[in-house]
Protein backbone atom coordinates (compact mmCIF):
# COMPACT_ATOMS: atom_id res chain seq x y z
CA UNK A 1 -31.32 216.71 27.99
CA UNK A 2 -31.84 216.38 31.74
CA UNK A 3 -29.33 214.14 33.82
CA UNK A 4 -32.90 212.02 34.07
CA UNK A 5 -32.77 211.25 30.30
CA UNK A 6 -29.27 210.62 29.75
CA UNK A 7 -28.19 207.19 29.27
CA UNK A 8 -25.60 205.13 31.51
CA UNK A 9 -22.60 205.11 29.75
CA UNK A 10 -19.36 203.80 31.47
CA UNK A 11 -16.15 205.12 30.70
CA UNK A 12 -14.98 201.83 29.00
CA UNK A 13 -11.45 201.00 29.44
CA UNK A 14 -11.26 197.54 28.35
CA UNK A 15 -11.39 195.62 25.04
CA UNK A 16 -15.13 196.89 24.39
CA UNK A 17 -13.95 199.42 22.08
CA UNK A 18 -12.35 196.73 19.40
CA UNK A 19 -15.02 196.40 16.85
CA UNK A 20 -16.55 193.02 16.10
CA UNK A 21 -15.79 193.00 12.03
CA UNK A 22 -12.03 193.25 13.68
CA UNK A 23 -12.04 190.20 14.81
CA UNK A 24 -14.25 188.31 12.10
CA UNK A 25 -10.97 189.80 9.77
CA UNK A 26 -8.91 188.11 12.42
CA UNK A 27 -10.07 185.04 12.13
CA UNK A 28 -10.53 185.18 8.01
CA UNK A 29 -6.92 186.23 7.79
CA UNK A 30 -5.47 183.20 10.12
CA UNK A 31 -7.96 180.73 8.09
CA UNK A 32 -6.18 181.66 4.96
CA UNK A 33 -2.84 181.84 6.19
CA UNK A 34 -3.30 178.11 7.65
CA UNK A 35 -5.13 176.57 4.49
CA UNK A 36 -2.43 177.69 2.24
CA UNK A 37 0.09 176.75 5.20
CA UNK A 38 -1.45 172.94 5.70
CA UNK A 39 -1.59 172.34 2.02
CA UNK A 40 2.04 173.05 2.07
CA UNK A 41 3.01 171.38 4.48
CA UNK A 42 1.20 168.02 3.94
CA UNK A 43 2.93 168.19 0.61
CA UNK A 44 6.34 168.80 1.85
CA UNK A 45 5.62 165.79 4.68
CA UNK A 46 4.94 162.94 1.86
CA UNK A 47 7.99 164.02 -0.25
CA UNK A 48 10.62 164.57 3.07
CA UNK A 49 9.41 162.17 5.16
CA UNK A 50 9.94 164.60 7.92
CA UNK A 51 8.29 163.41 11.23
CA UNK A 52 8.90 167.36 11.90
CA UNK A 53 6.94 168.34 9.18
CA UNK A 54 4.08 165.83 9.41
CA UNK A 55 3.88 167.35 13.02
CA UNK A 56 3.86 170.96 11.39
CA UNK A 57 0.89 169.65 9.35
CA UNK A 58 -1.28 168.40 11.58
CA UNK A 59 -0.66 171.51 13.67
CA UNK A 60 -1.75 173.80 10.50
CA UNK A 61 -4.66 171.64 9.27
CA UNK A 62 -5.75 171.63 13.45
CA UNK A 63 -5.66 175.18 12.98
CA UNK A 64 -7.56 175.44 10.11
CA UNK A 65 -10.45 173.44 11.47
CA UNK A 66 -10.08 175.89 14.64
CA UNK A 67 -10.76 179.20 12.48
CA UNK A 68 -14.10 177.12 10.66
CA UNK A 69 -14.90 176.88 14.52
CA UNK A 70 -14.17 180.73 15.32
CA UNK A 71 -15.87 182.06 12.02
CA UNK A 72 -19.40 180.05 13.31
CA UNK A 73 -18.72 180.99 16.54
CA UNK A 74 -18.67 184.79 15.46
CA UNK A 75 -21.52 183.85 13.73
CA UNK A 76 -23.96 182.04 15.96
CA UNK A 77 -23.10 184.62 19.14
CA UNK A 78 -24.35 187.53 17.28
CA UNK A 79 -28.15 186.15 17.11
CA UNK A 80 -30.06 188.72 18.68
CA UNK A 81 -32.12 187.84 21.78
CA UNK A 82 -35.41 186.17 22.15
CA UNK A 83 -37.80 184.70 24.42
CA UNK A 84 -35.60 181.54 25.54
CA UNK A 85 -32.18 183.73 25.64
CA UNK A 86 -33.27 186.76 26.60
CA UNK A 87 -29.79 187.83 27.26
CA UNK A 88 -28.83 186.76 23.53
CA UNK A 89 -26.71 184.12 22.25
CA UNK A 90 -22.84 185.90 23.33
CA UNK A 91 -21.84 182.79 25.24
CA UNK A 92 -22.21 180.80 21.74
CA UNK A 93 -18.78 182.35 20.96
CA UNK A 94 -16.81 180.56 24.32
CA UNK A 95 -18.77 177.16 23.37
CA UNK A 96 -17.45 176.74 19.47
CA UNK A 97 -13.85 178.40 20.84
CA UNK A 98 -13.56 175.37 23.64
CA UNK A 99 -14.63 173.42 20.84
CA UNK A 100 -11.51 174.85 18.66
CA UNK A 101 -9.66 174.29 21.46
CA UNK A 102 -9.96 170.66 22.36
CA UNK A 103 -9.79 170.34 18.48
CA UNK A 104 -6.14 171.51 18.58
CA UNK A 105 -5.51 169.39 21.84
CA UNK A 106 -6.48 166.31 20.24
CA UNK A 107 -5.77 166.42 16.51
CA UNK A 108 -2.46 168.92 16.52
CA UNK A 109 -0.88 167.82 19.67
CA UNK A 110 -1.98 163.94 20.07
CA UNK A 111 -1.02 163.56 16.31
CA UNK A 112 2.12 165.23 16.48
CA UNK A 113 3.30 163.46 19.93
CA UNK A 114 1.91 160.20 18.99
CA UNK A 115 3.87 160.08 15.31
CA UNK A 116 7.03 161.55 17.00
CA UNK A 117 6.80 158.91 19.24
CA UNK A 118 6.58 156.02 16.54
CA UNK A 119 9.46 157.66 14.99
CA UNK A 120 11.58 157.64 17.82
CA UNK A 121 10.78 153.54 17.64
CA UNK A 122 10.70 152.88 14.35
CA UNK A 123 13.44 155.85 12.70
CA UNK A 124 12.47 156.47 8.88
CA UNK A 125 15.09 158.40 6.77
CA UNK A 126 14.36 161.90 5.30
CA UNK A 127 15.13 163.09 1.81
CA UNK A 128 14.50 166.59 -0.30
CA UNK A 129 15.22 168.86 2.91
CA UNK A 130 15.14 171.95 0.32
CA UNK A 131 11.97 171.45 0.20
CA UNK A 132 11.22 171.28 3.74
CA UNK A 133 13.46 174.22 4.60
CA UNK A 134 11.49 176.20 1.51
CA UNK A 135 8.10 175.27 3.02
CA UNK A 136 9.01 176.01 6.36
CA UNK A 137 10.35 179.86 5.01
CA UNK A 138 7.12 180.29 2.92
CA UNK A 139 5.02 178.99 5.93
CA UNK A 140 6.71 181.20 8.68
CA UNK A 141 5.95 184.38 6.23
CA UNK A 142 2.25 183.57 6.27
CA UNK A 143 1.88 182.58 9.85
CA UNK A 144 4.00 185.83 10.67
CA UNK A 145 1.00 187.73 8.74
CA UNK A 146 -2.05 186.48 10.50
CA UNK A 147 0.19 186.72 13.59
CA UNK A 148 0.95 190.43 12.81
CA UNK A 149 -3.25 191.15 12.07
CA UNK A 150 -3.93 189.34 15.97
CA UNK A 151 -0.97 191.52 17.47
CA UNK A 152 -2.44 194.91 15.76
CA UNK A 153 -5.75 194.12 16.89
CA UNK A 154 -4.83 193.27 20.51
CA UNK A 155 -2.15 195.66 20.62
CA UNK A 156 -4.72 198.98 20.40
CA UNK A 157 -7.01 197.21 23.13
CA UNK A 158 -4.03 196.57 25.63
CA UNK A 159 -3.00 200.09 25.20
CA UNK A 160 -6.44 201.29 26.65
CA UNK A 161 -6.24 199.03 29.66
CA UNK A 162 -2.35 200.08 30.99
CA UNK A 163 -1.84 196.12 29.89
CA UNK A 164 1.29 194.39 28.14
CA UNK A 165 0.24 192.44 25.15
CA UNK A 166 0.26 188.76 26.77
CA UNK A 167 -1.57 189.92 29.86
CA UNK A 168 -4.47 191.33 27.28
CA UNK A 169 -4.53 188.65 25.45
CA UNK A 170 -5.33 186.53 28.45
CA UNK A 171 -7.78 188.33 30.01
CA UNK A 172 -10.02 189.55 26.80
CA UNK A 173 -13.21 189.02 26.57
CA UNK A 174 -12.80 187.98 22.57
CA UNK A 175 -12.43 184.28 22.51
CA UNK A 176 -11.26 184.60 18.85
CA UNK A 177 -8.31 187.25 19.31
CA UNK A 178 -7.17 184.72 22.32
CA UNK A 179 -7.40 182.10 19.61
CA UNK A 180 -5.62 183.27 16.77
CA UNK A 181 -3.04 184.70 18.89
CA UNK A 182 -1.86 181.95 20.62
CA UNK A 183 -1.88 179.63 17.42
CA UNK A 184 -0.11 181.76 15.66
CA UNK A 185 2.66 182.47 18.56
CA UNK A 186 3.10 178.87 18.57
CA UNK A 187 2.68 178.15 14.87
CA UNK A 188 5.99 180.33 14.60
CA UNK A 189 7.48 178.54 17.61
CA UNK A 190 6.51 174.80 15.89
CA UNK A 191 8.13 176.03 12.37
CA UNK A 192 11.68 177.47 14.54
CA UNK A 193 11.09 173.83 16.31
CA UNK A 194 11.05 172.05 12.87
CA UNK A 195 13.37 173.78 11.66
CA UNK A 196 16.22 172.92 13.93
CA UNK A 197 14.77 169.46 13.90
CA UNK A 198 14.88 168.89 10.30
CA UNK A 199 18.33 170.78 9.98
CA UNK A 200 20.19 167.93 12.77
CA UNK A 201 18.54 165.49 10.88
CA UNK A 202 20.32 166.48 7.86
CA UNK A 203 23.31 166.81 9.36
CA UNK A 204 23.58 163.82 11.76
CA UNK A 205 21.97 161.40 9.49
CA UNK A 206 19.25 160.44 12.65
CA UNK A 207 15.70 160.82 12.29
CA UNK A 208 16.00 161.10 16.53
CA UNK A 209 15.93 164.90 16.00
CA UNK A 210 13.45 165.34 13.66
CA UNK A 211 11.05 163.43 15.86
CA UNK A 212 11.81 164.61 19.11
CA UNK A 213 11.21 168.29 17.20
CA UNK A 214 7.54 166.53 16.74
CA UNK A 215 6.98 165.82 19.95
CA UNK A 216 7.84 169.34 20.97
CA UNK A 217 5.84 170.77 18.79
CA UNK A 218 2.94 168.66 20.51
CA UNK A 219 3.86 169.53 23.72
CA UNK A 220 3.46 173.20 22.83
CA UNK A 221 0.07 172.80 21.23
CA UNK A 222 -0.97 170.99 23.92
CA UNK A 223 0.27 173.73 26.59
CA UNK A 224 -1.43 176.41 23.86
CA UNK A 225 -4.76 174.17 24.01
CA UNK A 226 -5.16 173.52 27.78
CA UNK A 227 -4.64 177.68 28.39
CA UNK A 228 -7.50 178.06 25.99
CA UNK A 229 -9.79 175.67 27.21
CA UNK A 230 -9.37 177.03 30.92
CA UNK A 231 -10.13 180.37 29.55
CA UNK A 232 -13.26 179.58 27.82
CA UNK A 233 -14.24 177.36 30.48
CA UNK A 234 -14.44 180.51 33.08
CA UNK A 235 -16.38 182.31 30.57
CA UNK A 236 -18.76 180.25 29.98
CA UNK A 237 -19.67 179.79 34.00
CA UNK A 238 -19.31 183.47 34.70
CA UNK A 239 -16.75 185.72 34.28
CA UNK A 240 -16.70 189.33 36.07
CA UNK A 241 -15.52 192.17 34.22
CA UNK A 242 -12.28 193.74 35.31
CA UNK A 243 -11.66 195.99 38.39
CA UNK A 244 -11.11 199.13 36.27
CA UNK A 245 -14.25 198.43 34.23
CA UNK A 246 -16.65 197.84 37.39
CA UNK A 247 -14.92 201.05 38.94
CA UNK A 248 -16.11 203.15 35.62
CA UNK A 249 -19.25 201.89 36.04
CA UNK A 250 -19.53 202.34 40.07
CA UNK A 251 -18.83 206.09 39.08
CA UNK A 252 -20.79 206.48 36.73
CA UNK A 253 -24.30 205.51 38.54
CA UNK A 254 -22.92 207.66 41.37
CA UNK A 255 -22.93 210.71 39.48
CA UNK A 256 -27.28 210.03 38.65
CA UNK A 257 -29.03 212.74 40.50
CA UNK A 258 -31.36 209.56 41.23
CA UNK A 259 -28.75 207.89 43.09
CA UNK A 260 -27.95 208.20 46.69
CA UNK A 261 -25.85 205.28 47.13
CA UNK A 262 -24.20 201.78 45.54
CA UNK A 263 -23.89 199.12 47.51
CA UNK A 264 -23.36 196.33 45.17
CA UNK A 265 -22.77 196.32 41.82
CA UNK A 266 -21.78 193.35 39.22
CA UNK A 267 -20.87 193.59 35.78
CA UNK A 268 -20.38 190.06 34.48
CA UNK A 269 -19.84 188.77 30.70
CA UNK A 270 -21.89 187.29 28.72
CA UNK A 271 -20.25 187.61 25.37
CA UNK A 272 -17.28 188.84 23.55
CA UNK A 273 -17.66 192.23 24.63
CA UNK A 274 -21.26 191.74 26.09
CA UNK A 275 -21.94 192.58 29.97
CA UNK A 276 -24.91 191.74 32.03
CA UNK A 277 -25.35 194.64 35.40
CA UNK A 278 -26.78 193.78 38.61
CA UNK A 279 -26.57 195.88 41.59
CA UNK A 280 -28.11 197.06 44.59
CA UNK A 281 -29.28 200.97 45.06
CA UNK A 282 -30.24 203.51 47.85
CA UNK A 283 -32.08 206.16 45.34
CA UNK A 284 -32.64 209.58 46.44
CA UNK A 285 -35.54 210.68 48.92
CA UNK A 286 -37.79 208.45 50.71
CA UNK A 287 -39.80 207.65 47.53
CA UNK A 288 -42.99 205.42 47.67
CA UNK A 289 -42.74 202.11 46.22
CA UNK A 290 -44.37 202.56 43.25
CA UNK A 291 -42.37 205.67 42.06
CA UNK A 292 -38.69 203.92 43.56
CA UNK A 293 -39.90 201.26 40.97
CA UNK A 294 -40.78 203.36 38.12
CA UNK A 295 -37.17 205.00 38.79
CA UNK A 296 -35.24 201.64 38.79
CA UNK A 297 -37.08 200.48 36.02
CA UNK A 298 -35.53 203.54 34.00
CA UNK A 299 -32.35 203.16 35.63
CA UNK A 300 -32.11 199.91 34.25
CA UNK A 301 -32.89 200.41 30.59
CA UNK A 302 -30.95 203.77 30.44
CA UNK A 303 -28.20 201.22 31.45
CA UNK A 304 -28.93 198.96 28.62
CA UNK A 305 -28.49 201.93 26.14
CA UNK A 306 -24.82 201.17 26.56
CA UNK A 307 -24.52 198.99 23.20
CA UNK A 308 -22.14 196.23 25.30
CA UNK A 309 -24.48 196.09 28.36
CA UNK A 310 -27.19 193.13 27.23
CA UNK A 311 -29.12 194.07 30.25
CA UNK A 312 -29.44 194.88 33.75
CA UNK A 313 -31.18 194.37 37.43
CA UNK A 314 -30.98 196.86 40.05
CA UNK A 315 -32.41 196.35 43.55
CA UNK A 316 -33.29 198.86 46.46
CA UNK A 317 -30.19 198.43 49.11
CA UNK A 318 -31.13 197.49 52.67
CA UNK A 319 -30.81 200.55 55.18
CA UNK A 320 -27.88 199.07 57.07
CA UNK A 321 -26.21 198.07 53.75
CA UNK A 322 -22.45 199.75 53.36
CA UNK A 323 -22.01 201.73 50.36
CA UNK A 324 -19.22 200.88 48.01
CA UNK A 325 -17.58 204.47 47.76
CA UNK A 326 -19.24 207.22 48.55
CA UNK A 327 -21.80 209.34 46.31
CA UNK A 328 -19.84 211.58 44.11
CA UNK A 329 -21.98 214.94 43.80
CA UNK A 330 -22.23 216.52 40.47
């Protein structure tokens, strides 16, 4: 195969390489984990009395409703395209996870703050604690498991990107993975948080405790929610792909025998792993405009071959345009 026919392939060093069933698992593994976890728990809440673990609830069952989000999210972003989107549906995935995220703003933390609250002013005595303690142990278990799945997942992407878990986590392009993760983290802070509650409300005989531990755990799903809805939100108007993905890229349209030189070049999400390419080209030789067409044209949909790249644009560059780096010759 001449370089001619060969397709554009970056050298991907981001979370492209994490395969989309991955995260659907993901997302099925934390939806179980958090049924079984809000059942529990809203059982354990009527016979306590625990403002703690009425707080715990409504954080699992607000997680619950966030995986039904995630799961049609996954869903509805892998529509292929069509005439209206003719970059496909990928940004789907950022509007149902904002949706899962202002979910778990209002429902887990408003409830939680707004019944530890009443507690604090009108102090209801606890009873059965065993109970409570023995949810809370069986709850951490399955939250550590769907926690443990999101880790894995993220872990193996990180490690391709010279990233520490957290600052992956952040910056992925996988809504869901951010999701699950962060829930999770603070599903197994809220249950440490209940627990202490619960435990000085045992021992001092004060529900004051126990519902200051509620609003805690509010505050923390609120802090989880607003970092998830800022995320989503700079998807969804445009988010450029990483500096070491863009540099892959840069040299690998440098290395065409078409290409002379790059002087701009954009590689901007669309999707969970789904990038859109626009750029600006010098090609080789002083070709007529018909033929520099012809070339882009192919340029651009040997680009596309690359299974994460939706589409691209290319452009001639102006004369006095400055190249990016310069042309690296094969």
């Amino acid at each position: 195969m001449t370089s001619s026919e060969q397709p554009v392939v970056p050298v991907v060093r981001d979370d492209l390489e994490a395969p989309q069933d991955e995260s659907v698992l993901t997302v099925v593994v934390a939806f179980v984990a958090n049924v079984l976890i809000a059942i529990a728990k809203s059982v354990a809440a009527v016979v306590t009395g625990s403002a703690s673990m009425l707080a715990e609830a409504a954080h699992s069952w607000a997680d619950t409703g966030n995986e039904v989000f995630l799961l049609v999210a996954q869903r509805r972003a892998a529509r292929p395209a069509d005439a209206t989107h003719p970059l496909g549906h990928g940004r789907e995935v950022y509007v149902w996870s904002l949706f899962a995220a202002i979910g778990l703003f209002a429902v887990g933390a408003g409830v939680s703050i707004t019944h530890g609250i009443s507690e604090l002013a009108h102090p209801e005595p606890a009873t059965d604690f065993g109970i409570a303690y023995a949810v809370l142990a069986v709850s951490a278990l399955l939250e550590g498991a769907s926690f443990f799945q999101a880790s894995r997942q993220a872990k193996r992407a990180a490690s391709t990107r010279d990233m520490d878990l957290v600052e992956h986590v952040l910056a992925t392009s996988d809504p869901t993975v951010r999701a699950v993760f962060f829930e999770d983290a603070a599903g197994l802070v809220g249950i440490a948080i209940a627990f202490v509650g619960i435990g000085l409300h045992q021992v001092t005989g004060s529900g004051t405790p126990d519902a200051v531990g509620s609003i805690l755990v509010g505050i923390l799903l609120g802090v989880v929610a607003i970092v998830l809805i800022d995320r989503n939100r700079r998807f969804l108007v445009g988010e450029n792909a990483d500096p070491g993905l863009r540099d892959a890229a840069l040299r690998e349209l440098l290395r065409l025998a078409e290409v002379e030189r790059v002087t701009e070049l954009r590689l901007e999400y669309v999707g969970a792993r789904q990038l859109f390419l626009t750029g600006a080209v010098d090609l080789v030789g002083n070709l007529p405009e018909d033929q520099a067409s012809h070339v882009l044209a192919s340029l651009e949909r040997r680009i596309a071959a690359n299974p994460h790249i939706v589409g691209a644009l290319l452009s001639l560059s102006e004369p006095q345009d400055v190249p990016l780096v310069p042309r690296v010759r094969p």
